[in-house]
C-alpha atoms as a PDB file:
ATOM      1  CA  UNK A   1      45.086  55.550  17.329  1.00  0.00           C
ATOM      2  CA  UNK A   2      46.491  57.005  19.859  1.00  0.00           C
ATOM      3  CA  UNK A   3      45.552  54.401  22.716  1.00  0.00           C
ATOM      4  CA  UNK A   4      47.567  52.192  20.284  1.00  0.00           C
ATOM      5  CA  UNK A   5      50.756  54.219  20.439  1.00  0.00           C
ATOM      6  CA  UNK A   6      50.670  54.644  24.487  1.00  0.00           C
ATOM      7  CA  UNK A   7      50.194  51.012  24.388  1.00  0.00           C
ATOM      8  CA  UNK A   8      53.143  50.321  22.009  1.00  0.00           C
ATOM      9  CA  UNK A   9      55.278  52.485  23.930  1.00  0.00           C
ATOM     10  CA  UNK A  10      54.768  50.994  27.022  1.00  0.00           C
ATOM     11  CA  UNK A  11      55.685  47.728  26.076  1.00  0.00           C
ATOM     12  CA  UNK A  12      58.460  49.044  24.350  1.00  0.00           C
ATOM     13  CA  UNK A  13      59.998  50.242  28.132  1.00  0.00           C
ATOM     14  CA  UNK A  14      58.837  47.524  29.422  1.00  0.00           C
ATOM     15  CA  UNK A  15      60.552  45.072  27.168  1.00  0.00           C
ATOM     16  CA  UNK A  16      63.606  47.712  27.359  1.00  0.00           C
ATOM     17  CA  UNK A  17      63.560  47.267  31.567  1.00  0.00           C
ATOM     18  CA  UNK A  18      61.502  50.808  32.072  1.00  0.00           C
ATOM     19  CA  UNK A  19      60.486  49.262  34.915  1.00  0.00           C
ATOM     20  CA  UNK A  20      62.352  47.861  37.685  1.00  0.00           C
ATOM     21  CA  UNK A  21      59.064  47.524  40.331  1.00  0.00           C
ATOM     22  CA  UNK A  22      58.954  43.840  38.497  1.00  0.00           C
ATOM     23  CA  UNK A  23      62.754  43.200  39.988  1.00  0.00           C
ATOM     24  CA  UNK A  24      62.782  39.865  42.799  1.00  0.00           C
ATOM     25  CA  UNK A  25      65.344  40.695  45.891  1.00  0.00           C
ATOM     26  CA  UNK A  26      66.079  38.001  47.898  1.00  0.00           C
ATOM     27  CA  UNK A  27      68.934  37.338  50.424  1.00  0.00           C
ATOM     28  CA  UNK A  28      72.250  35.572  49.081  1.00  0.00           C
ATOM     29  CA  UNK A  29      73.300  33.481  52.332  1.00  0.00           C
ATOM     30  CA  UNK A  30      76.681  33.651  53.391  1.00  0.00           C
ATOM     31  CA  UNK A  31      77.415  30.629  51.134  1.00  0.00           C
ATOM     32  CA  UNK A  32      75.540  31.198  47.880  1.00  0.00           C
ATOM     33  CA  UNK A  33      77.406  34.683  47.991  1.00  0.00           C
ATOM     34  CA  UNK A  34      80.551  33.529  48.490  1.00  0.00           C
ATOM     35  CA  UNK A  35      79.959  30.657  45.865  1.00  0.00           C
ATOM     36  CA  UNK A  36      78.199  33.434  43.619  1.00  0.00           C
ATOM     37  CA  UNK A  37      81.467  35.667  43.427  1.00  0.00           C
ATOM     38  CA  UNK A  38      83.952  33.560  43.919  1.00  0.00           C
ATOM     39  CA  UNK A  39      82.340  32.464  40.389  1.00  0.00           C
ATOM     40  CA  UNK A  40      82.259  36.131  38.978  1.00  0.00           C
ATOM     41  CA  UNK A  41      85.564  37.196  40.213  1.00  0.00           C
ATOM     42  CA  UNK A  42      87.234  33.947  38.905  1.00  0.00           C
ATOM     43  CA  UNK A  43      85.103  35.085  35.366  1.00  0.00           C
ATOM     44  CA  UNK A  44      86.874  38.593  35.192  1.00  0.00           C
ATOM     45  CA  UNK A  45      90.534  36.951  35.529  1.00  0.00           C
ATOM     46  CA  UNK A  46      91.128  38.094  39.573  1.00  0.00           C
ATOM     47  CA  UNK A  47      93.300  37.029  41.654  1.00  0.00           C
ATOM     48  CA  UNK A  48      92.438  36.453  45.460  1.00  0.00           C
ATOM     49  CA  UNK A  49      93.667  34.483  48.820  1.00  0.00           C
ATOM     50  CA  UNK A  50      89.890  34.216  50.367  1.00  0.00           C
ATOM     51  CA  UNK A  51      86.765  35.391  50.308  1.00  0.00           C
ATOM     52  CA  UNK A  52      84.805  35.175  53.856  1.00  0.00           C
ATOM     53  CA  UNK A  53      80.860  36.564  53.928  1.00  0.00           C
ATOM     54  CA  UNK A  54      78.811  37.337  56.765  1.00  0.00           C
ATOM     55  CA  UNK A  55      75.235  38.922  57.382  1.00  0.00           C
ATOM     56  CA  UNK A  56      75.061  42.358  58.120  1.00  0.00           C
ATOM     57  CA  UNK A  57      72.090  42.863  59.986  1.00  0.00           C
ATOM     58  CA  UNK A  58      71.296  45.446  57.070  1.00  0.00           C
ATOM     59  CA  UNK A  59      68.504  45.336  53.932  1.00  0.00           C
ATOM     60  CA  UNK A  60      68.319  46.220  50.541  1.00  0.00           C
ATOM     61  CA  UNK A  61      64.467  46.035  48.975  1.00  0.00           C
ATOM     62  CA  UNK A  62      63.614  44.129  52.022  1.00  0.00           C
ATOM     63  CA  UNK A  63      66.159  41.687  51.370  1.00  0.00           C
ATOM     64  CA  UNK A  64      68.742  41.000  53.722  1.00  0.00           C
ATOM     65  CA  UNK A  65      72.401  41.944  53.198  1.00  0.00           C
ATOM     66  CA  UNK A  66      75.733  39.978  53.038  1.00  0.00           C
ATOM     67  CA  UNK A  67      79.249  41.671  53.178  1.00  0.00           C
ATOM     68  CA  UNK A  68      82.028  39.462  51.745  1.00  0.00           C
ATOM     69  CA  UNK A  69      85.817  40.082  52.470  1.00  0.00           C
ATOM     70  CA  UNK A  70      87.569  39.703  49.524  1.00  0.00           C
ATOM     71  CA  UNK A  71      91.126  39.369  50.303  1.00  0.00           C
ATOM     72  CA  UNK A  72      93.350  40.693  46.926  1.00  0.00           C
ATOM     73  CA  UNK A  73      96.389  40.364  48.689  1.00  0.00           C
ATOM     74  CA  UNK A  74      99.429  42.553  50.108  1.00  0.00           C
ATOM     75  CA  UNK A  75      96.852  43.293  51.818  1.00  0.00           C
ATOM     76  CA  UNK A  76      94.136  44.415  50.515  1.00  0.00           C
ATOM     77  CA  UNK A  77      90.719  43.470  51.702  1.00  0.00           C
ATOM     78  CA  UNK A  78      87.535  44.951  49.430  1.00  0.00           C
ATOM     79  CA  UNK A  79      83.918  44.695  50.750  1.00  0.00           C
ATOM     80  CA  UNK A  80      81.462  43.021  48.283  1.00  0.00           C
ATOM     81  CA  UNK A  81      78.017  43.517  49.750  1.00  0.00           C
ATOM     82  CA  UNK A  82      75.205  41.549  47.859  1.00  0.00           C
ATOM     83  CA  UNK A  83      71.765  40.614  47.617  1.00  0.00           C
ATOM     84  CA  UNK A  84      69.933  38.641  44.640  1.00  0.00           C
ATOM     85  CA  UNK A  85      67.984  40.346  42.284  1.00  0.00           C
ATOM     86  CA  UNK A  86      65.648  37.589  40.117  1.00  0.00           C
ATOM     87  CA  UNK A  87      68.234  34.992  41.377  1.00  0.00           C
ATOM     88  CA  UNK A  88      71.383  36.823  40.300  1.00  0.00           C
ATOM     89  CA  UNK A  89      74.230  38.435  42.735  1.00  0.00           C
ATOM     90  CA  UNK A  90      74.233  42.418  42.673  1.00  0.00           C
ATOM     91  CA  UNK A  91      76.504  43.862  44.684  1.00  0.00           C
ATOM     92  CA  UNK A  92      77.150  47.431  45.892  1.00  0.00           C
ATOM     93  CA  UNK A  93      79.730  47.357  43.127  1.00  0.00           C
ATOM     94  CA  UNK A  94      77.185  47.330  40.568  1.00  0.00           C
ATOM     95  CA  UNK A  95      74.329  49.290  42.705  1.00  0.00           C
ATOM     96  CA  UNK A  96      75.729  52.088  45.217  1.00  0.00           C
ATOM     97  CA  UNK A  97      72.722  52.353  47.128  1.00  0.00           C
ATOM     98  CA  UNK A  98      73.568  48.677  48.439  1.00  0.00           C
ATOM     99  CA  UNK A  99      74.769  49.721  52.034  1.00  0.00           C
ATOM    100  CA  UNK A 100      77.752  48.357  52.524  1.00  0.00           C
ATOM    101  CA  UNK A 101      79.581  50.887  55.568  1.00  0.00           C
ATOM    102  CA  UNK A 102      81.618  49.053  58.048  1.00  0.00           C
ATOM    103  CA  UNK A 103      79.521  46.918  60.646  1.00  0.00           C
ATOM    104  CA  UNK A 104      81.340  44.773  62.544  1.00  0.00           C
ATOM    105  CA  UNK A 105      79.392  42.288  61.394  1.00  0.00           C
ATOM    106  CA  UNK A 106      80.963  38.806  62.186  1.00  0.00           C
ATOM    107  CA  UNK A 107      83.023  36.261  64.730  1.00  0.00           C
ATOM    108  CA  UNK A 108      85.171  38.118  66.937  1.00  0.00           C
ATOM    109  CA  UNK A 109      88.645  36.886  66.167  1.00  0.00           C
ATOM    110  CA  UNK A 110      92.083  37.433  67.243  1.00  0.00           C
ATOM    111  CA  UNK A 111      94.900  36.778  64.668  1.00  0.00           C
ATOM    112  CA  UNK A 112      97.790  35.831  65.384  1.00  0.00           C
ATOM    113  CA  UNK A 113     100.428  36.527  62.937  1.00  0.00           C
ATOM    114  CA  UNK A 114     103.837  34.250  63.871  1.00  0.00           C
END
């Protein structure tokens, strides 16, 4: 009997996600991330002039971490860092341990305002 209780409860976490050692991470390439949340920001109604991604150099889970610029405008620029997790974006929005510190990761540039 009480075999069939432990049993019971553990698929009960398990179908509740108990468990997260079953989670894929996989890298989100500079373009599926941008395509990824350009989709999700577009979803939650927000406005934005460009979003530009680039690797990081950095891993999350062992899989390989892209920051994306988000440019909101006036100006404000927010950091998105992202991997997948079973094919979806997370980003250090949703999971904080994501690291997402400055890198400068990316082209050197100069801009030239005129």
């Amino acid at each position: 009997m009480r075999i069939a209780i432990a049993v019971a409860a553990l698929a009960f976490l398990a179908g509740c996600g108990g468990s997260s050692s079953s989670a894929t991470f996989a890298e989100a390439t500079p373009p599926v991330a941008k395509r990824l949340l350009t989709a999700r920001l577009r979803e939650d109604y927000l406005a934005f002039h460009w979003i530009a991604c680039v690797r990081t150099g950095r891993a999350y889970r062992g899989a390989p971490v892209v920051r994306c610029n988000v440019n909101f405008g006036d100006p404000h620029i927010e950091a998105y860092c992202s991997v997948l997790k079973n094919g979806r974006l997370l980003t250090d929005h949703e999971d904080h341990a994501i690291p997402c510190r400055h890198d400068d990761a990316g082209p050197a540039a100069t801009i030239v305002h005129s």
